[in-house]
PDB file of N, CA and C in Angstrom:
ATOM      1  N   UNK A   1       1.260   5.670 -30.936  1.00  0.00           N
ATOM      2  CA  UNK A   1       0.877   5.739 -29.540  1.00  0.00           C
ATOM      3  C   UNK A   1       2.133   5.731 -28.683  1.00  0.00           C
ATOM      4  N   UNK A   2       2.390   6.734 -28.036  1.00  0.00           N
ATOM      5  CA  UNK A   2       3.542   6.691 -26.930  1.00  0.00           C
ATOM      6  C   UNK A   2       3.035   5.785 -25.352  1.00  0.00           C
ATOM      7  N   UNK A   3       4.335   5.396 -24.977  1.00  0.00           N
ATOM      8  CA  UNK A   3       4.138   4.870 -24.063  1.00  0.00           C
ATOM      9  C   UNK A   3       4.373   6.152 -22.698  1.00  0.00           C
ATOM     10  N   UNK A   4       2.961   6.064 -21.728  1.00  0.00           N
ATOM     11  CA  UNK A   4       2.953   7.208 -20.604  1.00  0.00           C
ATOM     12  C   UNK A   4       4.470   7.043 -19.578  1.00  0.00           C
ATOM     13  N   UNK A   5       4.997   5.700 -19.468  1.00  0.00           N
ATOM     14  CA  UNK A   5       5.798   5.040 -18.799  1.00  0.00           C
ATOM     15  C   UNK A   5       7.325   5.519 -19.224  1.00  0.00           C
ATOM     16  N   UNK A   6       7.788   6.259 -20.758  1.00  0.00           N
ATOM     17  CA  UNK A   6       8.656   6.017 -20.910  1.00  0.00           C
ATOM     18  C   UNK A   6       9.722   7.061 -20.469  1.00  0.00           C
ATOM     19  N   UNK A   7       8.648   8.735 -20.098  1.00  0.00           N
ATOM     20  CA  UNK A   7       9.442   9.712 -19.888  1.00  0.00           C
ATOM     21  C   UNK A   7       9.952   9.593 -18.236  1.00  0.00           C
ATOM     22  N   UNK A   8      10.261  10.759 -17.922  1.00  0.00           N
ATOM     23  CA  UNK A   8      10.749  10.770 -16.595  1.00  0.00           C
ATOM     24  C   UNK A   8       9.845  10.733 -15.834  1.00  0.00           C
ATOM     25  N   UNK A   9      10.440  10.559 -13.993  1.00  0.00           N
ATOM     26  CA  UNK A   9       9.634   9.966 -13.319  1.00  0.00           C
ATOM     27  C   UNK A   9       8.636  10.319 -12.964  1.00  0.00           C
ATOM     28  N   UNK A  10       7.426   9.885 -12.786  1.00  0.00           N
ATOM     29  CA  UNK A  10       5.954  10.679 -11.955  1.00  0.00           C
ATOM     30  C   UNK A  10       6.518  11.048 -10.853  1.00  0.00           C
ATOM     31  N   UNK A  11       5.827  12.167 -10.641  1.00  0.00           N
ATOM     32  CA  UNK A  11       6.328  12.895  -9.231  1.00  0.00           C
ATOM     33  C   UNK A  11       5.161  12.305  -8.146  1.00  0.00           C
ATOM     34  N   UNK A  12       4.724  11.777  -8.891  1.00  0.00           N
ATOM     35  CA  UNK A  12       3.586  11.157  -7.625  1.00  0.00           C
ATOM     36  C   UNK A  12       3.116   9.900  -7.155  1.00  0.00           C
ATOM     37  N   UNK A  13       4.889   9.093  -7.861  1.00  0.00           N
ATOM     38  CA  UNK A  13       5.008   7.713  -7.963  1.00  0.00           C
ATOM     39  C   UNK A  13       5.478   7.728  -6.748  1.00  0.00           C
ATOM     40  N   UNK A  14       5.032   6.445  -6.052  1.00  0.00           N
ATOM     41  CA  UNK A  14       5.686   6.113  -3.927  1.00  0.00           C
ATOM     42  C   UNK A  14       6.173   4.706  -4.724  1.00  0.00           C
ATOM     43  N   UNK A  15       7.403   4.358  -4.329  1.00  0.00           N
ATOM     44  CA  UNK A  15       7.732   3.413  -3.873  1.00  0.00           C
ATOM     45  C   UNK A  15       8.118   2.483  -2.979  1.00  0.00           C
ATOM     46  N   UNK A  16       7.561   1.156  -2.346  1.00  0.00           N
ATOM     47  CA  UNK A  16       7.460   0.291  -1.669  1.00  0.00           C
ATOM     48  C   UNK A  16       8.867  -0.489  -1.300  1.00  0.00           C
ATOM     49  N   UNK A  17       9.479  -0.855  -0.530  1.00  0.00           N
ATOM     50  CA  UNK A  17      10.481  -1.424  -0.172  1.00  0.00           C
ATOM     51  C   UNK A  17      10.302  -2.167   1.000  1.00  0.00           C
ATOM     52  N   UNK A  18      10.647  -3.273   1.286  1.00  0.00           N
ATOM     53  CA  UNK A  18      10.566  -3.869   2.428  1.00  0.00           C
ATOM     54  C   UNK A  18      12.272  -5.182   3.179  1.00  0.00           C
ATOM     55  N   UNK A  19      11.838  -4.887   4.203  1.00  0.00           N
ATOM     56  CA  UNK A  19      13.050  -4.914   4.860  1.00  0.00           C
ATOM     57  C   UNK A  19      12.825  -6.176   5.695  1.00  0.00           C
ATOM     58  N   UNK A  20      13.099  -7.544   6.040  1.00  0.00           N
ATOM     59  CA  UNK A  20      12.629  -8.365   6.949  1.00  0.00           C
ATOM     60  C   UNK A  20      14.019  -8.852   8.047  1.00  0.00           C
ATOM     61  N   UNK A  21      13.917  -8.770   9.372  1.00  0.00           N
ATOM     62  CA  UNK A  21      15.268  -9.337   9.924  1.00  0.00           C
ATOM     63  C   UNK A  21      14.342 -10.984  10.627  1.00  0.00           C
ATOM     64  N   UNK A  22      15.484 -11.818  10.937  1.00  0.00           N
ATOM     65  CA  UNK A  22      14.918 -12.250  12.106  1.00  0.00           C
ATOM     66  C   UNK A  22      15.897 -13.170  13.238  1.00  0.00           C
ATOM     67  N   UNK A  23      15.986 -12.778  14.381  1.00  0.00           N
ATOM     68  CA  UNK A  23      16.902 -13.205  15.162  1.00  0.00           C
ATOM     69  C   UNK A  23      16.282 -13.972  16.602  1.00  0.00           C
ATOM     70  N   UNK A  24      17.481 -13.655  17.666  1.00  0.00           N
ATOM     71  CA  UNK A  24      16.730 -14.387  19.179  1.00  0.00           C
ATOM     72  C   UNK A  24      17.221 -13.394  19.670  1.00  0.00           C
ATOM     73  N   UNK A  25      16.587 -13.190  21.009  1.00  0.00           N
ATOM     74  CA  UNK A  25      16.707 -11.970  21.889  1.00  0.00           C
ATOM     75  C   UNK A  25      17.526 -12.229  22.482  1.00  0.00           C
ATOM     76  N   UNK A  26      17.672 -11.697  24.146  1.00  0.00           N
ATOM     77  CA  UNK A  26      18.525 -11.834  25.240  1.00  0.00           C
ATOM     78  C   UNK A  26      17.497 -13.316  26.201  1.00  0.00           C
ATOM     79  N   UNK A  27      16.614 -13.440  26.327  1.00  0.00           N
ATOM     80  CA  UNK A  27      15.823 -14.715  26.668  1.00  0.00           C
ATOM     81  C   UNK A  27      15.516 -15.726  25.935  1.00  0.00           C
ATOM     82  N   UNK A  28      16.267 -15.713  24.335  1.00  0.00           N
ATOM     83  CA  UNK A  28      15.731 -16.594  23.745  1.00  0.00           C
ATOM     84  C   UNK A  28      14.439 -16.616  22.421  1.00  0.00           C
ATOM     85  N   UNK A  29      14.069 -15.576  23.139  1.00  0.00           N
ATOM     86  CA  UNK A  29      12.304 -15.721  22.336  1.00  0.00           C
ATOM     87  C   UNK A  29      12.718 -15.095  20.752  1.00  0.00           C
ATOM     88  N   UNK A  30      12.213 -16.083  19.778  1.00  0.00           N
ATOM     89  CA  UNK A  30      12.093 -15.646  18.369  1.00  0.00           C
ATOM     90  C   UNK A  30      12.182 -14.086  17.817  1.00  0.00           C
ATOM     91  N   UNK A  31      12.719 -13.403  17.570  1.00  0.00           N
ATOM     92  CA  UNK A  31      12.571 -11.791  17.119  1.00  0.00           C
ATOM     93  C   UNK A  31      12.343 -11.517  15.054  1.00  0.00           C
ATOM     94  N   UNK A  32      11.116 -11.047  14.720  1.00  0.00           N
ATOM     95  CA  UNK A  32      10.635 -11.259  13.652  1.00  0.00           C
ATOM     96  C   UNK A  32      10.458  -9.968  13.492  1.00  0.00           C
ATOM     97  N   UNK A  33      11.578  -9.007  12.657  1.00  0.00           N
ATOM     98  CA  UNK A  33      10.996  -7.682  12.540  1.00  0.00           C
ATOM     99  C   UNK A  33      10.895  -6.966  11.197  1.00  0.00           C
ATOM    100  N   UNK A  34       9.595  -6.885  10.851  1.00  0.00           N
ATOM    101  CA  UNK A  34       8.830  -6.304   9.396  1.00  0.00           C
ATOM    102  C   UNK A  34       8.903  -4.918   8.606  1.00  0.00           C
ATOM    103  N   UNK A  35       9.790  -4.415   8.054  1.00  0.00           N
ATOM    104  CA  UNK A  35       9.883  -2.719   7.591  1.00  0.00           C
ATOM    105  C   UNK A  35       9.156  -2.627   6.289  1.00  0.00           C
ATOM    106  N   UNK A  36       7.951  -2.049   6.301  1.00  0.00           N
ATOM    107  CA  UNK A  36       8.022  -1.522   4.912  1.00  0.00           C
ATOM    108  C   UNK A  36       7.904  -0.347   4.690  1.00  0.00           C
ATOM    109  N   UNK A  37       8.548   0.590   3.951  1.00  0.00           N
ATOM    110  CA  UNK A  37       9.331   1.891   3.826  1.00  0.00           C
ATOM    111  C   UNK A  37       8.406   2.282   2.326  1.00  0.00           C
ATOM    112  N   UNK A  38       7.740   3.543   2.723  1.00  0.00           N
ATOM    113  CA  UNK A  38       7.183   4.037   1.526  1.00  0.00           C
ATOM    114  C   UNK A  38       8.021   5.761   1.210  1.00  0.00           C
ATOM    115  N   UNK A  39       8.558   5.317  -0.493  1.00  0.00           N
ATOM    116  CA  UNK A  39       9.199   6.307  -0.464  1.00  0.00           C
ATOM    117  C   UNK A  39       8.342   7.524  -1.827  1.00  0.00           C
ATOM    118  N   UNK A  40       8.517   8.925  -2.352  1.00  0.00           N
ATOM    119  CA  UNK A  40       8.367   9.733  -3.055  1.00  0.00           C
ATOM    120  C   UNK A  40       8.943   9.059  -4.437  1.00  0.00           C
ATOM    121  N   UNK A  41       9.064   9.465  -5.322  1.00  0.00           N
ATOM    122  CA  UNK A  41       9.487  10.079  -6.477  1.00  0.00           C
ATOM    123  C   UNK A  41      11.396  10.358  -6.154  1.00  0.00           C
ATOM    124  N   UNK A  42      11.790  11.133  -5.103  1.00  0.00           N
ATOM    125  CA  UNK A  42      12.737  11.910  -5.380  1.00  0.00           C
ATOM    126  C   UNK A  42      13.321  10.865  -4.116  1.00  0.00           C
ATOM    127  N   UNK A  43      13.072   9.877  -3.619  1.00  0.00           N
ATOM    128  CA  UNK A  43      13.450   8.940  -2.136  1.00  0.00           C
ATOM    129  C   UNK A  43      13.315   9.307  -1.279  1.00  0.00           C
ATOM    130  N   UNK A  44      12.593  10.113  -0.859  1.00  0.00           N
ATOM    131  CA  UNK A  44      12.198  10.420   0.781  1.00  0.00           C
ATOM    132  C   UNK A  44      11.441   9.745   1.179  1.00  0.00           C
ATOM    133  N   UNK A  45      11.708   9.112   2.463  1.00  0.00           N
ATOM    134  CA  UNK A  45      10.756   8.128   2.715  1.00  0.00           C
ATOM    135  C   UNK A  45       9.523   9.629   3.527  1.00  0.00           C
ATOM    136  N   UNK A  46       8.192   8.605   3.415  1.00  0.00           N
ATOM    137  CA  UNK A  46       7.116   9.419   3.724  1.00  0.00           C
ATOM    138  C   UNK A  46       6.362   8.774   4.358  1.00  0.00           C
ATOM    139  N   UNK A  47       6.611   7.293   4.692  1.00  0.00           N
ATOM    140  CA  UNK A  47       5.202   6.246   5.284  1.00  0.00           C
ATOM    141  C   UNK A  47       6.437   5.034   5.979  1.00  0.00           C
ATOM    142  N   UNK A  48       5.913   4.958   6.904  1.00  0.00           N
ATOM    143  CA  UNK A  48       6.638   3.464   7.542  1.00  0.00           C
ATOM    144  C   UNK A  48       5.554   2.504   8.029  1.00  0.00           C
ATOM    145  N   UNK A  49       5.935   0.795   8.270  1.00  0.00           N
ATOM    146  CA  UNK A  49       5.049   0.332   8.671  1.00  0.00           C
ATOM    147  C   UNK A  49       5.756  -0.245   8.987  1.00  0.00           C
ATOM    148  N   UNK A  50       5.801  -1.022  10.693  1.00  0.00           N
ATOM    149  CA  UNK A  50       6.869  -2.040  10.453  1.00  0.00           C
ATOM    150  C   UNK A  50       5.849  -2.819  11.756  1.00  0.00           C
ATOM    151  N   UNK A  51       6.060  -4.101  11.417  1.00  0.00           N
ATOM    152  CA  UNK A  51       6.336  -5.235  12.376  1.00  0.00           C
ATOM    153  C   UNK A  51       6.593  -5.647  12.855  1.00  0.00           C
ATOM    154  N   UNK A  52       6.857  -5.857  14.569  1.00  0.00           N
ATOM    155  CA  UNK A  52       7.417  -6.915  14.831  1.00  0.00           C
ATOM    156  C   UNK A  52       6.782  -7.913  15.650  1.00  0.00           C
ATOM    157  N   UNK A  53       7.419  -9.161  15.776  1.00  0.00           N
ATOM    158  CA  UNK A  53       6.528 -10.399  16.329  1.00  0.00           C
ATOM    159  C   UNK A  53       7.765 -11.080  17.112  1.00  0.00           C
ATOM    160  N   UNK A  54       7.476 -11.314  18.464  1.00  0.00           N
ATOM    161  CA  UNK A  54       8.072 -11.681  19.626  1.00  0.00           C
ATOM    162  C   UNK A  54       7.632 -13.345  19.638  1.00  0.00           C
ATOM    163  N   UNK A  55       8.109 -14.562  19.827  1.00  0.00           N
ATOM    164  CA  UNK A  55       7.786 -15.417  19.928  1.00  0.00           C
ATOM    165  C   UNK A  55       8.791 -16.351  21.087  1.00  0.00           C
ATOM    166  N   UNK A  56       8.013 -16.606  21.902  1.00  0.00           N
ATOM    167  CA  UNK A  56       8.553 -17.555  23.108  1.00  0.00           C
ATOM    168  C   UNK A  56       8.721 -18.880  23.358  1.00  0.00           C
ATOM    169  N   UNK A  57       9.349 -19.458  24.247  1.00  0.00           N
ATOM    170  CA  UNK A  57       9.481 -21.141  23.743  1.00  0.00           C
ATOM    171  C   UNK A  57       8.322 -21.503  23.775  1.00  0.00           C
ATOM    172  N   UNK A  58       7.096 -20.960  24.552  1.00  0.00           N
ATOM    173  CA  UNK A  58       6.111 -21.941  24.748  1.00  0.00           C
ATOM    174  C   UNK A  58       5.042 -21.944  23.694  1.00  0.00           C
ATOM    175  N   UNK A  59       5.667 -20.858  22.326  1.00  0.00           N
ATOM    176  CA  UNK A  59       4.709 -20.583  21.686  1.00  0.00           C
ATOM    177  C   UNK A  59       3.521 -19.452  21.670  1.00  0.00           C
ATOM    178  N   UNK A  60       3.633 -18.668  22.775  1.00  0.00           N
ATOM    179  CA  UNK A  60       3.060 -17.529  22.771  1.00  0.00           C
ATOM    180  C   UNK A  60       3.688 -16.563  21.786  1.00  0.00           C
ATOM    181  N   UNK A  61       2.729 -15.291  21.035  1.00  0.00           N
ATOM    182  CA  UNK A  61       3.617 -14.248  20.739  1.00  0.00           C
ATOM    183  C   UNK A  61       2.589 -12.992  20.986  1.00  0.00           C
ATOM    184  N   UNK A  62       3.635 -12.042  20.735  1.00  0.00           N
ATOM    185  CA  UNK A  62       3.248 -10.454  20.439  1.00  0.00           C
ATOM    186  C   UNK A  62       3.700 -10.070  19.478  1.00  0.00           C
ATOM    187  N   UNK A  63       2.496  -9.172  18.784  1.00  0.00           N
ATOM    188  CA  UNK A  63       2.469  -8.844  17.831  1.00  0.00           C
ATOM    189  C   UNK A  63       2.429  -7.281  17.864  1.00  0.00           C
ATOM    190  N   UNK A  64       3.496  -6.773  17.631  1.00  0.00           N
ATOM    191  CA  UNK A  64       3.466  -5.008  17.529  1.00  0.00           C
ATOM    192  C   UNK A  64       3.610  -4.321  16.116  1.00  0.00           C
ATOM    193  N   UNK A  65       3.051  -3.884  15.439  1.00  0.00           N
ATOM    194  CA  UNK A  65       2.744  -3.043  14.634  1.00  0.00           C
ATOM    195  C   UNK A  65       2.402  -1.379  14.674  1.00  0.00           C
ATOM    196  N   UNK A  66       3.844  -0.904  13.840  1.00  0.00           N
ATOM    197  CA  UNK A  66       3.237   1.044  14.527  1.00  0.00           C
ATOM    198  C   UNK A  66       2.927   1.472  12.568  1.00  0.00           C
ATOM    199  N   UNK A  67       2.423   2.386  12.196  1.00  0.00           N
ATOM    200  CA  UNK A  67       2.161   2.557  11.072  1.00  0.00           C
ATOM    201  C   UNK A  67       2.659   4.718  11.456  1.00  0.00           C
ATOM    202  N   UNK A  68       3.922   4.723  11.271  1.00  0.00           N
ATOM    203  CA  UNK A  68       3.825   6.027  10.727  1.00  0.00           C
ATOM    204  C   UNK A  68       4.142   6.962   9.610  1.00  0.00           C
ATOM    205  N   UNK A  69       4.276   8.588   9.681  1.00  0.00           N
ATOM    206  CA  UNK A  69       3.575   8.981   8.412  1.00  0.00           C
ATOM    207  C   UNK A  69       4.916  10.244   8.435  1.00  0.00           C
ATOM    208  N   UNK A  70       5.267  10.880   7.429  1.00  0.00           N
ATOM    209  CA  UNK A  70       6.292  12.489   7.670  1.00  0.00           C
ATOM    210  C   UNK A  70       5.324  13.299   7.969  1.00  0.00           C
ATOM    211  N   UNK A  71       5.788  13.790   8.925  1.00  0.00           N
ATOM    212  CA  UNK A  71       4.650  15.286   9.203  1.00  0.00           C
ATOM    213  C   UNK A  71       5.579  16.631   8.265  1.00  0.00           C
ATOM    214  N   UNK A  72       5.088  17.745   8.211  1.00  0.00           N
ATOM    215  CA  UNK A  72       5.619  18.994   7.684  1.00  0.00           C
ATOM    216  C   UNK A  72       6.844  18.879   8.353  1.00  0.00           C
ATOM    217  N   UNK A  73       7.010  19.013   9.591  1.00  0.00           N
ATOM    218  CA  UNK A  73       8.348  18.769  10.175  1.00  0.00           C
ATOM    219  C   UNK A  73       9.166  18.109   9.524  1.00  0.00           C
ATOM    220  N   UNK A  74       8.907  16.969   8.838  1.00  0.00           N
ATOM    221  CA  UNK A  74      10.327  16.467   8.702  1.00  0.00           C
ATOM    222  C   UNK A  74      10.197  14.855   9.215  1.00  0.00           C
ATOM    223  N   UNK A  75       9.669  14.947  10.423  1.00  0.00           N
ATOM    224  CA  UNK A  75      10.220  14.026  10.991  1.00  0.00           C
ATOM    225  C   UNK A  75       8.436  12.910  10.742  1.00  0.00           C
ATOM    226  N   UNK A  76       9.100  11.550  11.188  1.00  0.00           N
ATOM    227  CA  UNK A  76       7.862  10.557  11.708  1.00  0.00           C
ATOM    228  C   UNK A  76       7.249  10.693  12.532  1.00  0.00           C
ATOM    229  N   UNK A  77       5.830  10.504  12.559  1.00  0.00           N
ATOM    230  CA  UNK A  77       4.697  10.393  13.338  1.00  0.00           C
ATOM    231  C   UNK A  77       4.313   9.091  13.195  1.00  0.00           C
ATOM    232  N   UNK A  78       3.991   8.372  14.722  1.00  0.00           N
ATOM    233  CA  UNK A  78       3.048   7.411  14.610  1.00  0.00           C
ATOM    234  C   UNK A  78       1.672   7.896  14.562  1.00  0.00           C
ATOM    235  N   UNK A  79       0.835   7.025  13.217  1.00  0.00           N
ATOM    236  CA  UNK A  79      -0.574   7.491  13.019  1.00  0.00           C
ATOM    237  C   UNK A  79      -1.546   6.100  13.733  1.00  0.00           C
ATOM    238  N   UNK A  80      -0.426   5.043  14.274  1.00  0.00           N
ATOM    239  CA  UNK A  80      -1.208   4.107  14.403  1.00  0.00           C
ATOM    240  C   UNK A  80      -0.699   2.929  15.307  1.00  0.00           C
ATOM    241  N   UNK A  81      -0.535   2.484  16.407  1.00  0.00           N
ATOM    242  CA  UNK A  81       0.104   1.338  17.153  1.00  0.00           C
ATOM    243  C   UNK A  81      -0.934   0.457  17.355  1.00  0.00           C
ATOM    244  N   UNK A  82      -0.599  -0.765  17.343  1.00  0.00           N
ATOM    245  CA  UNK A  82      -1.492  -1.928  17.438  1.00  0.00           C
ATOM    246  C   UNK A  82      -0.637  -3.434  18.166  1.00  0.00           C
ATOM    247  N   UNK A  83      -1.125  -4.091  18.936  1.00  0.00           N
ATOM    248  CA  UNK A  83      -0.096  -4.579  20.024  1.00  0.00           C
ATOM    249  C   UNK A  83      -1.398  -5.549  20.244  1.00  0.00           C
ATOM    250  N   UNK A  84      -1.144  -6.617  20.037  1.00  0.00           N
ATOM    251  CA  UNK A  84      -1.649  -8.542  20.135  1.00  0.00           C
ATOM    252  C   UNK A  84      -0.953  -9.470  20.690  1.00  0.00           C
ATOM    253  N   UNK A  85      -1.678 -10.358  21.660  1.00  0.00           N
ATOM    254  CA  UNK A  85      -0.910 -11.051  22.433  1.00  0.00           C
ATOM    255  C   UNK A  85      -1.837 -12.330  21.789  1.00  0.00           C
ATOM    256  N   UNK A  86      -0.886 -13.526  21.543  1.00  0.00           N
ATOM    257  CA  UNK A  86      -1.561 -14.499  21.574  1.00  0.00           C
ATOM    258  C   UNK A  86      -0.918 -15.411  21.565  1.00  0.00           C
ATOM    259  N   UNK A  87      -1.674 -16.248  23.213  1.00  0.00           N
ATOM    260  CA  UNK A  87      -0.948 -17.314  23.885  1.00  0.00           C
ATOM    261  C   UNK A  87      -1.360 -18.934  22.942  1.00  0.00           C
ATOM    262  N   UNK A  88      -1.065 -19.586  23.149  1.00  0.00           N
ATOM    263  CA  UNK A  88      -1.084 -21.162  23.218  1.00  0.00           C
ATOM    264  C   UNK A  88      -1.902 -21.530  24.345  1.00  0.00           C
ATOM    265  N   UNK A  89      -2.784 -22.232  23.788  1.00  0.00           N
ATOM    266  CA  UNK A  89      -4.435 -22.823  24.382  1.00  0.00           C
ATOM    267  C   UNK A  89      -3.565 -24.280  25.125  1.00  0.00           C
ATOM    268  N   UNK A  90      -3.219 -24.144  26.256  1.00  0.00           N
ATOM    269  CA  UNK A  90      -2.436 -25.612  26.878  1.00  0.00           C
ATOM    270  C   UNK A  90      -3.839 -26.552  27.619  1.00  0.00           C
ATOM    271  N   UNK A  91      -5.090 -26.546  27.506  1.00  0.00           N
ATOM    272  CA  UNK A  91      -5.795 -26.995  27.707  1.00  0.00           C
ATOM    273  C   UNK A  91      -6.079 -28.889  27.060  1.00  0.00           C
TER     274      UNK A  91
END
Protein backbone atom coordinates (compact mmCIF):
# COMPACT_ATOMS: atom_id res chain seq x y z
CA UNK A 1 0.00 0.00 0.00
CA UNK A 2 1.56 3.39 -0.94
CA UNK A 3 1.22 6.24 0.98
CA UNK A 4 -1.19 9.14 -1.18
CA UNK A 5 0.96 11.76 0.96
CA UNK A 6 4.32 10.79 -0.19
CA UNK A 7 4.54 12.11 -3.87
CA UNK A 8 4.58 15.68 -4.84
CA UNK A 9 2.45 18.35 -3.87
CA UNK A 10 -1.50 18.38 -4.40
CA UNK A 11 -2.19 21.12 -6.51
CA UNK A 12 -5.23 21.64 -4.62
CA UNK A 13 -3.63 21.72 -1.24
CA UNK A 14 -4.30 25.70 0.49
CA UNK A 15 -2.28 26.39 3.12
CA UNK A 16 -3.15 28.28 6.34
CA UNK A 17 -0.75 30.68 8.01
CA UNK A 18 -1.45 33.09 10.55
CA UNK A 19 0.09 36.20 11.61
CA UNK A 20 -0.87 37.92 15.15
CA UNK A 21 0.63 41.60 16.15
CA UNK A 22 -0.31 43.45 19.16
CA UNK A 23 0.54 46.98 20.17
CA UNK A 24 -0.95 50.66 21.52
CA UNK A 25 -2.01 53.25 19.22
CA UNK A 26 -1.46 57.03 19.15
CA UNK A 27 -4.36 57.36 22.18
CA UNK A 28 -3.35 54.54 23.94
CA UNK A 29 -6.12 52.06 23.13
CA UNK A 30 -4.96 48.26 22.90
CA UNK A 31 -4.26 47.36 18.99
CA UNK A 32 -4.91 43.45 18.38
CA UNK A 33 -4.35 42.62 14.75
CA UNK A 34 -5.37 38.96 13.32
CA UNK A 35 -3.92 37.72 9.63
CA UNK A 36 -4.80 34.60 8.39
CA UNK A 37 -3.36 34.12 4.90
CA UNK A 38 -4.68 31.28 2.73
CA UNK A 39 -2.21 30.17 0.32
CA UNK A 40 -2.25 27.54 -3.18
CA UNK A 41 -0.04 24.72 -3.70
CA UNK A 42 2.55 26.92 -5.59
CA UNK A 43 2.23 30.13 -2.52
CA UNK A 44 -0.01 32.48 -3.84
CA UNK A 45 -1.92 33.73 -1.42
CA UNK A 46 -5.74 33.46 -2.55
CA UNK A 47 -7.93 34.18 0.75
CA UNK A 48 -7.23 36.72 3.57
CA UNK A 49 -8.97 37.15 6.79
CA UNK A 50 -7.76 39.39 9.17
CA UNK A 51 -8.78 40.93 12.46
CA UNK A 52 -8.53 43.56 14.20
CA UNK A 53 -9.72 44.57 17.77
CA UNK A 54 -9.35 48.16 19.13
CA UNK A 55 -9.55 48.25 22.88
CA UNK A 56 -9.82 51.44 25.12
CA UNK A 57 -9.01 52.26 28.69
CA UNK A 58 -12.48 52.02 29.65
CA UNK A 59 -12.80 48.70 28.21
CA UNK A 60 -14.86 49.23 25.26
CA UNK A 61 -13.79 47.60 21.89
CA UNK A 62 -14.21 47.29 18.10
CA UNK A 63 -14.11 44.62 16.41
CA UNK A 64 -13.25 44.78 12.54
CA UNK A 65 -13.02 41.86 10.48
CA UNK A 66 -12.71 42.04 6.38
CA UNK A 67 -12.60 38.47 4.77
CA UNK A 68 -11.08 38.81 1.23
CA UNK A 69 -10.65 36.63 -1.80
CA UNK A 70 -8.01 36.96 -5.43
CA UNK A 71 -10.20 37.90 -8.10
CA UNK A 72 -8.94 36.91 -11.90
CA UNK A 73 -7.23 40.18 -11.67
CA UNK A 74 -4.76 39.42 -9.50
CA UNK A 75 -5.54 41.47 -6.96
CA UNK A 76 -7.84 41.24 -3.39
CA UNK A 77 -11.36 41.67 -3.05
CA UNK A 78 -13.20 42.22 0.03
CA UNK A 79 -16.06 39.48 0.01
CA UNK A 80 -16.98 40.47 3.47
CA UNK A 81 -16.56 43.43 6.30
CA UNK A 82 -18.01 43.06 9.62
CA UNK A 83 -17.47 45.90 12.33
CA UNK A 84 -18.78 45.37 16.34
CA UNK A 85 -18.76 47.71 18.91
CA UNK A 86 -18.92 46.59 22.35
CA UNK A 87 -19.01 48.90 25.23
CA UNK A 88 -18.74 48.12 29.05
CA UNK A 89 -22.20 48.02 30.87
CA UNK A 90 -21.06 50.98 33.69
CA UNK A 91 -24.43 50.56 35.21
Amino acid sequence: MSDANSGPANEDEIELVEFETVGTDAEGNIVIDDVVVATDAQGHIIATDETVVVIDAHGDAVIDETVSVVGEDGELHVLEEDVAVLEVDES
